[in-house]
Protein backbone atom coordinates (compact mmCIF):
# COMPACT_ATOMS: atom_id res chain seq x y z
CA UNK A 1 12.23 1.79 -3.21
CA UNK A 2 10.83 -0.92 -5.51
CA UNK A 3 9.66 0.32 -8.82
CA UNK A 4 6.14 -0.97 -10.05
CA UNK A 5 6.76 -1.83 -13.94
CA UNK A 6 3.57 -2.15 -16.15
CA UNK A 7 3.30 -5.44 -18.09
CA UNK A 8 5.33 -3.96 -21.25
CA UNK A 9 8.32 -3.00 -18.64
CA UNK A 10 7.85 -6.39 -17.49
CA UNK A 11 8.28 -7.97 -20.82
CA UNK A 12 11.69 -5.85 -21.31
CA UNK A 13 12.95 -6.66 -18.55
CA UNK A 14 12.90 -10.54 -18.94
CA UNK A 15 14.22 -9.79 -22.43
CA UNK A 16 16.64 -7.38 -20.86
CA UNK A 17 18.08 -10.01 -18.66
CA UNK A 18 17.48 -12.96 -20.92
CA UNK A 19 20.56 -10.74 -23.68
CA UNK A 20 22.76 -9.03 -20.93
CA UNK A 21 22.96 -11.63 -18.71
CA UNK A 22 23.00 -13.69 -20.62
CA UNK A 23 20.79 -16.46 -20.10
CA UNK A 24 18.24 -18.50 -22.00
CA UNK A 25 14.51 -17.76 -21.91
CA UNK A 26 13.76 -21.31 -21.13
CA UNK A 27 16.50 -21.01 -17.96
CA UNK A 28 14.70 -17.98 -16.87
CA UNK A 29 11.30 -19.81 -16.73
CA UNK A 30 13.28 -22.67 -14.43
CA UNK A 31 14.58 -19.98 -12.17
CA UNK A 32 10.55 -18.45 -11.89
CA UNK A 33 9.41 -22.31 -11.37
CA UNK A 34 12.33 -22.88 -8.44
CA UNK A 35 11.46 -19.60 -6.79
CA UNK A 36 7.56 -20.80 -6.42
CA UNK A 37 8.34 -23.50 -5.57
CA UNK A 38 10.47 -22.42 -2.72
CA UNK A 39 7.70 -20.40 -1.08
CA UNK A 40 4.92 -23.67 -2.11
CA UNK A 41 7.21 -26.27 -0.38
CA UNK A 42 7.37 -23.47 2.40
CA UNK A 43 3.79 -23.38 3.16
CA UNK A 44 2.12 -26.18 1.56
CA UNK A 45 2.78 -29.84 3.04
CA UNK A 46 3.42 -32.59 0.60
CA UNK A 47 0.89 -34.69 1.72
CA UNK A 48 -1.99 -31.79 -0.41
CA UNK A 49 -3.16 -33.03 -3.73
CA UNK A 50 -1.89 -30.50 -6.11
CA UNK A 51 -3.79 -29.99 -9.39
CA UNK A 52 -1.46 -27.25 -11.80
CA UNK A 53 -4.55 -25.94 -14.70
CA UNK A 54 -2.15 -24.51 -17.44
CA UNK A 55 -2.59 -22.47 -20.09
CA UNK A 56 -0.01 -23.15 -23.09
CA UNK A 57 1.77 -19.34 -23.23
CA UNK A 58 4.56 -18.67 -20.76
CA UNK A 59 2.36 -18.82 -17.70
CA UNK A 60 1.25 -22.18 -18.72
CA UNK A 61 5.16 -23.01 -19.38
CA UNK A 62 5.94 -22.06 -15.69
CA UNK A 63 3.03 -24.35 -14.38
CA UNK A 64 4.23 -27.39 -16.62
CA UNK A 65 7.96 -26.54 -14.64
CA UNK A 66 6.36 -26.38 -11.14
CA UNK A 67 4.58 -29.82 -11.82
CA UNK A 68 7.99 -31.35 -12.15
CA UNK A 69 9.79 -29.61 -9.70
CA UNK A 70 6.50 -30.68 -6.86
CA UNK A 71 6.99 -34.00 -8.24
CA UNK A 72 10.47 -34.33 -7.18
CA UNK A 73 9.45 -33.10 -4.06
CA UNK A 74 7.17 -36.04 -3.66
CA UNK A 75 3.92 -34.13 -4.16
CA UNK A 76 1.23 -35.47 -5.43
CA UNK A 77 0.66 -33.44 -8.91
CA UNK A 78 -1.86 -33.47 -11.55
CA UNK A 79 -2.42 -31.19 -14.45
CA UNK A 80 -4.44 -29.99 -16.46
CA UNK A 81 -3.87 -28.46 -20.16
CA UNK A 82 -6.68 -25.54 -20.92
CA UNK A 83 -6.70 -25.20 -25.49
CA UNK A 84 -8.49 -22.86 -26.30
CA UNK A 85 -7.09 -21.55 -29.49
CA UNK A 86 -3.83 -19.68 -28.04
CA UNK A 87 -0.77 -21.07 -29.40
CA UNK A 88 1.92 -22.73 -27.54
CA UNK A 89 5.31 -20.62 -26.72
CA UNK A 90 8.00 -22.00 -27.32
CA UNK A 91 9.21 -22.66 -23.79
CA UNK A 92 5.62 -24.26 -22.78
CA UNK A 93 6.56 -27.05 -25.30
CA UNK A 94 9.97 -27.38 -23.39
CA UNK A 95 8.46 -27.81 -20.05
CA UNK A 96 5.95 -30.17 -21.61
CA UNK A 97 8.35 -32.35 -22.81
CA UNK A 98 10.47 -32.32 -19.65
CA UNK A 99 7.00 -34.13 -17.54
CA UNK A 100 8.28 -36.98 -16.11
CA UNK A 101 6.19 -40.08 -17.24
CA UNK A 102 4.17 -40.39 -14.48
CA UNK A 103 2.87 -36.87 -14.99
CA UNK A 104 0.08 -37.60 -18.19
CA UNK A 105 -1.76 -33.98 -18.49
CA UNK A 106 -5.58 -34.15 -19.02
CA UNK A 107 -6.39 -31.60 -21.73
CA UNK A 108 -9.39 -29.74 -21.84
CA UNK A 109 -10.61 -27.93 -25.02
CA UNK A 110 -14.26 -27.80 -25.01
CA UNK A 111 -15.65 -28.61 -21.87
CA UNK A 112 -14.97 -28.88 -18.42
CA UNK A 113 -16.55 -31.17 -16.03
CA UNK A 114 -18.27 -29.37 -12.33
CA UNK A 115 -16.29 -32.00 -10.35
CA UNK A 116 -13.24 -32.11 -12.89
CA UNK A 117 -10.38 -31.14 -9.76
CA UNK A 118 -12.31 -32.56 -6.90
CA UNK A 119 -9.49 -34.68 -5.59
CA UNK A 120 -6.77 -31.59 -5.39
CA UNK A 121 -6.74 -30.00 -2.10
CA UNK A 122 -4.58 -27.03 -3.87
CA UNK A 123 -5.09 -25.66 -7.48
CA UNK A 124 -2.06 -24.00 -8.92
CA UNK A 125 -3.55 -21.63 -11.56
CA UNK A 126 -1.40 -21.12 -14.25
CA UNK A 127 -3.44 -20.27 -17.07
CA UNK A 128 -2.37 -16.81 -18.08
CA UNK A 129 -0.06 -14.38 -16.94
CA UNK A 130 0.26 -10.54 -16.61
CA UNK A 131 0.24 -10.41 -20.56
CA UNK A 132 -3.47 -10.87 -20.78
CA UNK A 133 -4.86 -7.77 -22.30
CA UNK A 134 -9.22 -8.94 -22.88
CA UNK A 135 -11.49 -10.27 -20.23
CA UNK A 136 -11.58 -14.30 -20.36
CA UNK A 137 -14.08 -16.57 -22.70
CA UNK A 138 -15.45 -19.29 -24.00
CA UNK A 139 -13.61 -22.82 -22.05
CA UNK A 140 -11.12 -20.31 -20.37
CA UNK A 141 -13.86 -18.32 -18.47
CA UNK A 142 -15.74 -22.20 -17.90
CA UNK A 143 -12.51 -23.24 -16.05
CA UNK A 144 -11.66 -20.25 -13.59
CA UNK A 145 -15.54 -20.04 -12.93
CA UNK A 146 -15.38 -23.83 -12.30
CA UNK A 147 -12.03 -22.91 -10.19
CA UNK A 148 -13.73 -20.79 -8.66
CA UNK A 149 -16.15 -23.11 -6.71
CA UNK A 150 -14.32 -25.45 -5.97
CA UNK A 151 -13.24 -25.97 -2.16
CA UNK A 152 -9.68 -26.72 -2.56
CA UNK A 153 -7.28 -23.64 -1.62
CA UNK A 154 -6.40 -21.65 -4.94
CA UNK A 155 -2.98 -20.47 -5.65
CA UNK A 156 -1.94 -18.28 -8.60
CA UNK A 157 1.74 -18.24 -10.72
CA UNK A 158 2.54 -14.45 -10.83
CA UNK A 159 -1.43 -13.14 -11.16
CA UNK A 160 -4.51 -14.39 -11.06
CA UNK A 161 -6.03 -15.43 -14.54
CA UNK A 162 -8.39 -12.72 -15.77
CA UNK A 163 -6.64 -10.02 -13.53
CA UNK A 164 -5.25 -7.04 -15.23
CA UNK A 165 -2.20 -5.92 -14.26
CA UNK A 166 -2.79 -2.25 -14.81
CA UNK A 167 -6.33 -1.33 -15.82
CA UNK A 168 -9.72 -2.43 -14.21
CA UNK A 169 -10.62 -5.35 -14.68
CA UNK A 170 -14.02 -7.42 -15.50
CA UNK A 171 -15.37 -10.72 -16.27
CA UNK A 172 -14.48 -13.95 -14.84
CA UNK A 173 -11.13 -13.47 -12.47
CA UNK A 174 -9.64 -16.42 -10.70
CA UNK A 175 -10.11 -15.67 -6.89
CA UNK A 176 -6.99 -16.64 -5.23
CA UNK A 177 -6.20 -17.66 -1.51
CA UNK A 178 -2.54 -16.42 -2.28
CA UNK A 179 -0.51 -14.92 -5.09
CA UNK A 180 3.09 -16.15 -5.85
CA UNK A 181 4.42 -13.16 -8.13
CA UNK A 182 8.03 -12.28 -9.98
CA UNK A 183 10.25 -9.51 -8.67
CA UNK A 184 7.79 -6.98 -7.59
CA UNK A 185 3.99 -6.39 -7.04
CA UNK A 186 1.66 -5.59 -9.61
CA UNK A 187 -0.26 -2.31 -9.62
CA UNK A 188 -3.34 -4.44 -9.43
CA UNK A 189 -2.41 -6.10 -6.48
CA UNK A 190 -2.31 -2.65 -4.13
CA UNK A 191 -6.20 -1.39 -5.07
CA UNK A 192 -8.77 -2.47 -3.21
CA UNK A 193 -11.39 -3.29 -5.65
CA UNK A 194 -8.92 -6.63 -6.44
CA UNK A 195 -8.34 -8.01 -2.96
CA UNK A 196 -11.24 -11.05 -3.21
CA UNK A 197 -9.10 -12.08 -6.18
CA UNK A 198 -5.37 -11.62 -5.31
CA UNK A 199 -5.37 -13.12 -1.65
CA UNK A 200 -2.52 -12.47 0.13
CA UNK A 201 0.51 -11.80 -2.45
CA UNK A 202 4.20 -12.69 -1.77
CA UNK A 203 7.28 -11.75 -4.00
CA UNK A 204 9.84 -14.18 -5.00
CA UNK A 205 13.10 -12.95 -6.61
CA UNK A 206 14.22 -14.51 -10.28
CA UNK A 207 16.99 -12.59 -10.80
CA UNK A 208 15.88 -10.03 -13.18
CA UNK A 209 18.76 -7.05 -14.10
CA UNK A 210 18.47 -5.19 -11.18
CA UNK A 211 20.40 -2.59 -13.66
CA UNK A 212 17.47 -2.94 -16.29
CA UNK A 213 14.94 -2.39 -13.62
CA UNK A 214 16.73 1.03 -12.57
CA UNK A 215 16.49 1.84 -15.79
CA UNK A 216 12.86 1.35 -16.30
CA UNK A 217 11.04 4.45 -16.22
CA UNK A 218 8.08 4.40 -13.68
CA UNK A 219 5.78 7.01 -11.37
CA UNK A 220 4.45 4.20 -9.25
CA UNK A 221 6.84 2.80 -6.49
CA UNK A 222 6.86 0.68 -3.26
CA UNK A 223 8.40 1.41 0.08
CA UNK A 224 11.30 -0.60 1.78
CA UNK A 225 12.37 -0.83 5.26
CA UNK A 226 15.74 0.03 3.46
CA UNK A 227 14.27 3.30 1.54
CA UNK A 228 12.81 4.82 5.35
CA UNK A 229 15.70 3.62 6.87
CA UNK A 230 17.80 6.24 5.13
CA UNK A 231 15.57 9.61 5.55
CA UNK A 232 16.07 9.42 9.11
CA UNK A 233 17.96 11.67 10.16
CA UNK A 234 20.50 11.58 13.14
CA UNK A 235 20.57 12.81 16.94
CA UNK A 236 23.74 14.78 17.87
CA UNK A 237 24.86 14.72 21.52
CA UNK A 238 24.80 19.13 22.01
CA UNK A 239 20.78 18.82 20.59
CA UNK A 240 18.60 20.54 22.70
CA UNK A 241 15.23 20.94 22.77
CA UNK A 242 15.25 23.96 20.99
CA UNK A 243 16.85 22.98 18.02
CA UNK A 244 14.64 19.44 18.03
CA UNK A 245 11.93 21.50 16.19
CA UNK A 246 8.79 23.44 17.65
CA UNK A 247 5.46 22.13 16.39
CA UNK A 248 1.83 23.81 16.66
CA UNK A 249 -1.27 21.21 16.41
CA UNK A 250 -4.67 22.73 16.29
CA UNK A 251 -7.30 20.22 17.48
CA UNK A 252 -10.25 19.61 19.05
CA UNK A 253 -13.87 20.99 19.83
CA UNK A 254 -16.14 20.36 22.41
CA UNK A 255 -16.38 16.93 22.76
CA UNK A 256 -13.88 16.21 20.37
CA UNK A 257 -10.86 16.58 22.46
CA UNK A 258 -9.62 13.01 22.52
CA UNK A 259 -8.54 13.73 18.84
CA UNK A 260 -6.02 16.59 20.52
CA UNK A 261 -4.66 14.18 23.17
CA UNK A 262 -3.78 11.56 20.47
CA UNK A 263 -1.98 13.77 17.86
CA UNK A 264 -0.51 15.57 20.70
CA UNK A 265 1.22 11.88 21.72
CA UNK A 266 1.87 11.22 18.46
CA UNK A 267 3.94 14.17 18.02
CA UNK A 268 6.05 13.68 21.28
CA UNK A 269 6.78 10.34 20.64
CA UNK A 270 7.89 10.96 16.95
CA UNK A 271 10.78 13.37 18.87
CA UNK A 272 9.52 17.28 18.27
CA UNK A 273 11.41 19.33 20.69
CA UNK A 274 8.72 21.66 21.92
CA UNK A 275 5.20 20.86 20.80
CA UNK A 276 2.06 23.78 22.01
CA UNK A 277 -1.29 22.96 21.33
CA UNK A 278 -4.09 24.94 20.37
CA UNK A 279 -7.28 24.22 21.81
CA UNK A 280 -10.62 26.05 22.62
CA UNK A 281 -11.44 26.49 26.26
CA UNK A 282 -13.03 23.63 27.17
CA UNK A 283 -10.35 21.86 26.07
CA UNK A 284 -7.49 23.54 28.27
CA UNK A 285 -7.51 21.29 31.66
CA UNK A 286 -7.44 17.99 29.38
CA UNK A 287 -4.56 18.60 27.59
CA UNK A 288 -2.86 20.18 30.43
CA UNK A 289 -3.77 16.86 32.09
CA UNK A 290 -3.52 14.46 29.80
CA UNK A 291 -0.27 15.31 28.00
CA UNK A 292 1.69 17.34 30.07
CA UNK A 293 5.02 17.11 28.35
CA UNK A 294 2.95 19.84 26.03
CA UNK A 295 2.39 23.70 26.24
CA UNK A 296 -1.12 24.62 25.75
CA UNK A 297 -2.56 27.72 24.05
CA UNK A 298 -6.13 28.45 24.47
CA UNK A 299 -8.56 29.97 22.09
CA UNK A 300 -10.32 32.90 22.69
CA UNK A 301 -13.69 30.58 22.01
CA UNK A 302 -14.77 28.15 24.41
CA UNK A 303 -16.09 25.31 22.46
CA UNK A 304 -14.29 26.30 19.34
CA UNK A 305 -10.60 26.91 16.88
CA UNK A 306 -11.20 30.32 15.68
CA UNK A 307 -7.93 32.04 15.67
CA UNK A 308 -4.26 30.74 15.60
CA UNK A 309 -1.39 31.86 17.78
CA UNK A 310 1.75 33.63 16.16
CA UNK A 311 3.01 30.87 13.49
CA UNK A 312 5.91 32.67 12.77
CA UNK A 313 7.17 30.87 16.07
CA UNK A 314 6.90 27.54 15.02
CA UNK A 315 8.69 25.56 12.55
CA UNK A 316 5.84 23.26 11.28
CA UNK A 317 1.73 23.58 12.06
CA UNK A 318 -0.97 20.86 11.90
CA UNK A 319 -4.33 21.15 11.52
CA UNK A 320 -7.48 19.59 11.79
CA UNK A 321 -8.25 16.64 14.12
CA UNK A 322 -11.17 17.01 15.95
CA UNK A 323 -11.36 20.60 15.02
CA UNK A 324 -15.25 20.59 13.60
CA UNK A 325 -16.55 22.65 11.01
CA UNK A 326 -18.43 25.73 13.17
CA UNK A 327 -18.52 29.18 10.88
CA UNK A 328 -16.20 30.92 12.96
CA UNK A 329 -13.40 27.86 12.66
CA UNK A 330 -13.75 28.38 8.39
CA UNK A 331 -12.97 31.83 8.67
CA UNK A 332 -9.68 31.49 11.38
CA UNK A 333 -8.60 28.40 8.74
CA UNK A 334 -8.67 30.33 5.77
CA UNK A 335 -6.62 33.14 7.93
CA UNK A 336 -4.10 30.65 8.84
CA UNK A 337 -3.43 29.55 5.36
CA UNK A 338 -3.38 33.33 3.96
CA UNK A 339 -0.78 34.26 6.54
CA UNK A 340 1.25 30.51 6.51
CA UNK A 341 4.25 30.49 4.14
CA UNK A 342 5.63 26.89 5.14
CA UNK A 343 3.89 23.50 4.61
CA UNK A 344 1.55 22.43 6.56
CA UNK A 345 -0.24 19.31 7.63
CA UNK A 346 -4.05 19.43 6.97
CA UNK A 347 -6.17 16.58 8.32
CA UNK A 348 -9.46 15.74 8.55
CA UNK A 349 -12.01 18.80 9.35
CA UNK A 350 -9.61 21.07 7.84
CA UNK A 351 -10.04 18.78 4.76
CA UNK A 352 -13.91 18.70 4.91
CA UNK A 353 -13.62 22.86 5.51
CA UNK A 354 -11.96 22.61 2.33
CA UNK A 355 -13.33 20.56 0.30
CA UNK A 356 -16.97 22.90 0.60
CA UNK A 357 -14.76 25.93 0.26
CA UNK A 358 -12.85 24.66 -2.71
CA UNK A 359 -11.07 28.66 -2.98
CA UNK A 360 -9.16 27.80 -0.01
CA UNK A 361 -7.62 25.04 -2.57
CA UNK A 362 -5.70 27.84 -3.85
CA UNK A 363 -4.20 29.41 -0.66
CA UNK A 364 -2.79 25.95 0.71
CA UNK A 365 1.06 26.24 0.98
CA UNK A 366 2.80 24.70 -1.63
CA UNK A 367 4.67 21.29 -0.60
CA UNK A 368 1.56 20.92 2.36
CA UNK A 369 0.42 17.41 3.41
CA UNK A 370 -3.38 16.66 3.02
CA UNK A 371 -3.76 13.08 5.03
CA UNK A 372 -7.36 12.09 3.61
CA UNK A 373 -9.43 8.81 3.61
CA UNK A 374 -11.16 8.00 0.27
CA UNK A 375 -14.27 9.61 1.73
CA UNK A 376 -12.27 12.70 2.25
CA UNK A 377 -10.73 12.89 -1.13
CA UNK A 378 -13.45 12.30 -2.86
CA UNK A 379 -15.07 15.36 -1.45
CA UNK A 380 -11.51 16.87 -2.47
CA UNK A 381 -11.07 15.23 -5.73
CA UNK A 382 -14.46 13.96 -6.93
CA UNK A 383 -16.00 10.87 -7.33
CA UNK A 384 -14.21 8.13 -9.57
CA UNK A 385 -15.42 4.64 -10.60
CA UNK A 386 -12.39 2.55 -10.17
CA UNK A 387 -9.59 2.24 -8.27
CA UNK A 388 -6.75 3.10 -11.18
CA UNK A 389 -9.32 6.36 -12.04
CA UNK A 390 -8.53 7.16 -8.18
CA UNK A 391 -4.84 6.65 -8.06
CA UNK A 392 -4.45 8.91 -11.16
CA UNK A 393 -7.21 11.48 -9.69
CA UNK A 394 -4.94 11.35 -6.70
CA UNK A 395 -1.58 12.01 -8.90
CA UNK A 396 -3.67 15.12 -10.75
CA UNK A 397 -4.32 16.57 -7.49
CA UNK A 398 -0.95 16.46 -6.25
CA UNK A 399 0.43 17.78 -9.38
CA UNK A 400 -2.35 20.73 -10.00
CA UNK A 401 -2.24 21.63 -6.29
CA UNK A 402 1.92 21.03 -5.59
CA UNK A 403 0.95 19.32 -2.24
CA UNK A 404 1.45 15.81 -1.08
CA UNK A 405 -1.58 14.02 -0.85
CA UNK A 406 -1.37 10.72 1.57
CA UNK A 407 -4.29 8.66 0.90
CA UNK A 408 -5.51 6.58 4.00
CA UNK A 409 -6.06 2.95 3.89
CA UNK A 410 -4.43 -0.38 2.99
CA UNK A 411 -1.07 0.41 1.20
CA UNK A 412 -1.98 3.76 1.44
CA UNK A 413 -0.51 5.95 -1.46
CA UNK A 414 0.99 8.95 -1.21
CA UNK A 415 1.41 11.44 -4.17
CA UNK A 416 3.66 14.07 -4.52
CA UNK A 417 3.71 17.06 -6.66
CA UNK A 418 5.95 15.44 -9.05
CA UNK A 419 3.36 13.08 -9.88
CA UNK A 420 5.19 10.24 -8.34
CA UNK A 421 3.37 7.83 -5.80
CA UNK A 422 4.57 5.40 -3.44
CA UNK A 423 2.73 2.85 -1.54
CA UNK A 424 3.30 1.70 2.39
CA UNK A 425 3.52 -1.53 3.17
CA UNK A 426 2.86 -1.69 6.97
CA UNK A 427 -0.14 -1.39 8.52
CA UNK A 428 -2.81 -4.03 9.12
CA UNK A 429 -6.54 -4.57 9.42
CA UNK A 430 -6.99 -3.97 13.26
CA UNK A 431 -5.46 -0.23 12.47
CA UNK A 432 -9.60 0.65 10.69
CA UNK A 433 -10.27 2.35 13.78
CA UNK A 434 -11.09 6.01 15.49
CA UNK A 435 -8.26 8.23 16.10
CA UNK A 436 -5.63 6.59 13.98
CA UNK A 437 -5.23 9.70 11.70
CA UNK A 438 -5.00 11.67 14.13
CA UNK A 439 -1.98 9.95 15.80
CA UNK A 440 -0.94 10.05 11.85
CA UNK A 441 -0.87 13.90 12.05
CA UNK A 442 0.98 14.56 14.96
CA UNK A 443 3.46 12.26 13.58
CA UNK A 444 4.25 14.04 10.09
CA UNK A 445 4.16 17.44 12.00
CA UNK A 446 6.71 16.65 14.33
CA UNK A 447 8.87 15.32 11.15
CA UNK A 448 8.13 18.79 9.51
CA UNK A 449 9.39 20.54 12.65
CA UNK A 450 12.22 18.45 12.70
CA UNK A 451 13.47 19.61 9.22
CA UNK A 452 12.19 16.90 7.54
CA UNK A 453 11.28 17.74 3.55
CA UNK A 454 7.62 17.45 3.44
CA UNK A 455 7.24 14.12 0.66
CA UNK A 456 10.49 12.57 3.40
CA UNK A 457 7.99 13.16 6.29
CA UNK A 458 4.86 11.96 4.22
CA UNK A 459 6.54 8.75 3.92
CA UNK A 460 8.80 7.87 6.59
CA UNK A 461 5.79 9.00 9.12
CA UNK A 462 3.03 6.99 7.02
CA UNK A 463 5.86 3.74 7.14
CA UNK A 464 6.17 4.64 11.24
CA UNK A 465 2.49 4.56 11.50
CA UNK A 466 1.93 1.70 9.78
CA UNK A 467 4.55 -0.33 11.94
CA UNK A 468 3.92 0.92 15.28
CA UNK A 469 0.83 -0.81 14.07
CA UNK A 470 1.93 -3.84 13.20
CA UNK A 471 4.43 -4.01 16.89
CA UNK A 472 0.77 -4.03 18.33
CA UNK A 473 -0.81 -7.02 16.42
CA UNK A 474 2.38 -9.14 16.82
CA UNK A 475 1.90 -8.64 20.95
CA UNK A 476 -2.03 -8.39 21.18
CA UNK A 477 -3.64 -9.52 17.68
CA UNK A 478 -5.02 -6.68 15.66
CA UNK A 479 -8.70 -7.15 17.37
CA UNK A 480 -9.41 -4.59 19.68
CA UNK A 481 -6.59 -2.55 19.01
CA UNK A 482 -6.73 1.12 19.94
CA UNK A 483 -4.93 4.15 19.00
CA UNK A 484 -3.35 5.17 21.92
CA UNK A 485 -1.79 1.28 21.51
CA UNK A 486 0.99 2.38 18.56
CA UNK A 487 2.01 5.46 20.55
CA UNK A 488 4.02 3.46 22.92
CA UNK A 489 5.44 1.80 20.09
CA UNK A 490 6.79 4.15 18.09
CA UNK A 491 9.94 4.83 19.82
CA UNK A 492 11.04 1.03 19.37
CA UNK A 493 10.21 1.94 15.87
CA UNK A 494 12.84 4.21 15.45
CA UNK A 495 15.12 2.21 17.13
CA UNK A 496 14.51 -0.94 14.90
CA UNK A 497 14.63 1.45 11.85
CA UNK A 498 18.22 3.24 13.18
């Protein structure tokens, strides 16, 4: 997994690298200038008007380097100095000196003009980096607001001026089109509340330690192809069905039965060995029709969940899709957790059950999964007013519950009891629509029943999820898509993955 380092890890690291390497700071700065301009030349055609706005700290030092290195490349390149007080680093005179001629730098200290970089087609913005620590002023906050309007696509070096790295952030903020950052993502870039300013973000590799890095210290981590690729766990030619683990979903109400059908699919196609569901009455002939690789156990209610079969028969139960919140279906819940020893999965209505009945909190197996969307959790959690006070409400949870908490959404998160939290990577856009969690919960149950630790299953499931997804919007774009469109995809999932 990739660690996310805050801005002081970041800053030991490059001095990490810069002494055990060795290799001098002002070489490190060309290898950060060659790697953007590797993905620029990649996706930006020469024949764009590039105007580079610098700052005169490192950041600034890196945009004076990628103004040569475009140069070279026959771009057009202009640039533009911001002084506004902060004094030069040492390796932003370096790269300053090393302009070829044609390259004169227009320096602005006071003022800028409206129509200032009119003739670029692309701004670089290279005014500060992840070591800003204040909310942008005076003829800094003039330029990214005049940045800001102008027409021309925007591109930032590492972040986006007047971005915090990790803590909210206010004030003037460079919105980007795209986001060229060093060696791994900034916290800032997976929240939500900063997408109009990061664009899309791409990582470029400088060659910091990779030893230094493990040694970093960190809760917050991203996941790799490489990381899932690992937890899954192998098929043996004597398996049989029996062994393949034996999974319970409880779903569905009257007229809420589609959710059954999906997690039901999702669960079968994710490999469980025997999967039963539970359904009320109304819901018997559909799932006996519309999944019939499934066993089917009926409720005593017809419209209804309100009472479980023998758990002690399964390996792994989920719970809640579709299931409504009816009197009667509180009560058989909080049985089912009183009398369940294992983890569980708990999804949707079972969360909202909870959430108003905040003592079952406190009979929810240890190690469970709790899959909600930020509406969910905040009827879990509470409300929070930023997206960092959310992440660490999330972490809190986890911890003060010992559960794993997957919060739904791009790069969803997903907290473990430890207090760690990774983010996913796959997923897209077309995937914001009804009955995705539930395919999401028949997946991680049918990991738990297949022996699968419960933070393993939170994570390879959310990746498989996420990239059945994405198998869809490479074949049919990501408008329109449906649920039942990833189910077919996850077993070419696993295969790509294996």
């Amino acid at each position: 997994m990739i660690r996310i380092l805050n801005t002081i890890q970041i800053r030991a690291l490059d001095q990490y690298t810069i002494q055990h390497e060795p290799v001098a700071s002002i070489d490190l700065m060309e290898r950060a200038c060659k790697a953007f301009c590797s993905w620029f030349t990649g996706a930006i055609d020469p024949s764009e008007t590039v105007g580079i706005i610098c700052g005169t700290g490192n950041n600034g030092g890196d945009g004076l380097g990628i103004a040569r290195l475009l140069a070279g490349w026959d771009y057009t390149v202009k640039v533009w100095i911001v002084r506004g007080g902060a004094p030069e680093s040492e390796d932003f005179a370096l790269n300053l000196n090393r302009l070829p001629e044609r390259i004169v730098p227009v320096e602005i200290s006071s003022s800028v003009n409206e129509d200032a970089f009119n003739d670029c087609t692309v701004l670089v913005d290279a005014l500060f980096g992840s070591g800003l620590s204040r909310s942008l002023e005076g003829i800094y906050q003039q330029v990214i607001e005049c940045l800001n309007r102008s027409q021309a696509l925007r591109i930032a070096v590492d972040i986006p001026s007047g971005l915090l790295a990790d803590a909210p952030s206010s004030g003037s903020i460079l919105r980007a089109n795209h986001t060229v950052t060093f060696h791994a993502p900034k916290l800032a870039f997976l929240l939500a509340e900063n997408v109009e300013y990061v664009g899309e973000w791409h990582v470029v590799d400088i060659g910091l330690s990779r030893e230094g890095a493990i040694a970093m210290e960190t809760e917050n981590f991203m996941l790799t192809r490489k990381s899932i690729s690992r937890l899954i766990k192998p098929l043996h030619k004597f398996d049989h069905k029996g062994i393949r683990g034996k999974a319970l979903l409880i779903a569905g109400s009257y007229g809420k039965m589609g959710a059954a059908v999906l997690a039901a699919r999702g669960a079968l196609r994710t490999g469980t060995g025997l999967l039963t569901v539970h359904v009320p009455q109304c819901g018997y002939t559909i799932l006996q029709s519309a999944v019939p690789e499934a066993m089917v156990s009926v409720d005593p209610s017809y419209a209804c969940f309100t009472g479980a079969p023998l758990l002690q028969a399964f390996n792994a139960v989920g719970i809640g899709p579709g299931l409504g919140q009816d009197p009667d279906t509180l009560k058989a819940l909080r049985t089912m957790l009183e009398n369940c020893n294992d983890a569980v999965v708990l999804d949707a209505d079972a969360l909202n059950l909870i959430a108003a009945n905040r003592e079952l909190l406190h009979i929810i197996p240890p190690q469970s999964i709790l899959t909600p969307h930020p509406g969910e959790f905040a009827r879990l959690a509470g409300e929070w007013t930023n997206d960092f006070e959310k992440l660490e409400m999330q972490r809190a949870f986890a911890k003060a519950h010992q559960v794993n908490v997957v919060l739904k959404g791009a790069y969803t998160s997903i907290a473990t009891p430890d207090g760690t939290i990774c983010f996913n990577n796959t997923g897209n856009p077309g995937m914001a629509t009804g009955g995705m969690g539930d395919i999401l919960t028949g997946i991680l149950t049918a990991l738990l029943a297949q022996g699968y630790e419960p933070a393993e299953a939170a994570r390879l499931g959310v990746w498989l999820h996420g990239m059945a997804g994405d198998a869809v919007a490479r074949q049919q774009g990501i408008r329109g898509m449906t649920a039942s469109d990833l189910i077919v995809q996850l077993n070419d999932c696993f295969r790509q993955l294996t």
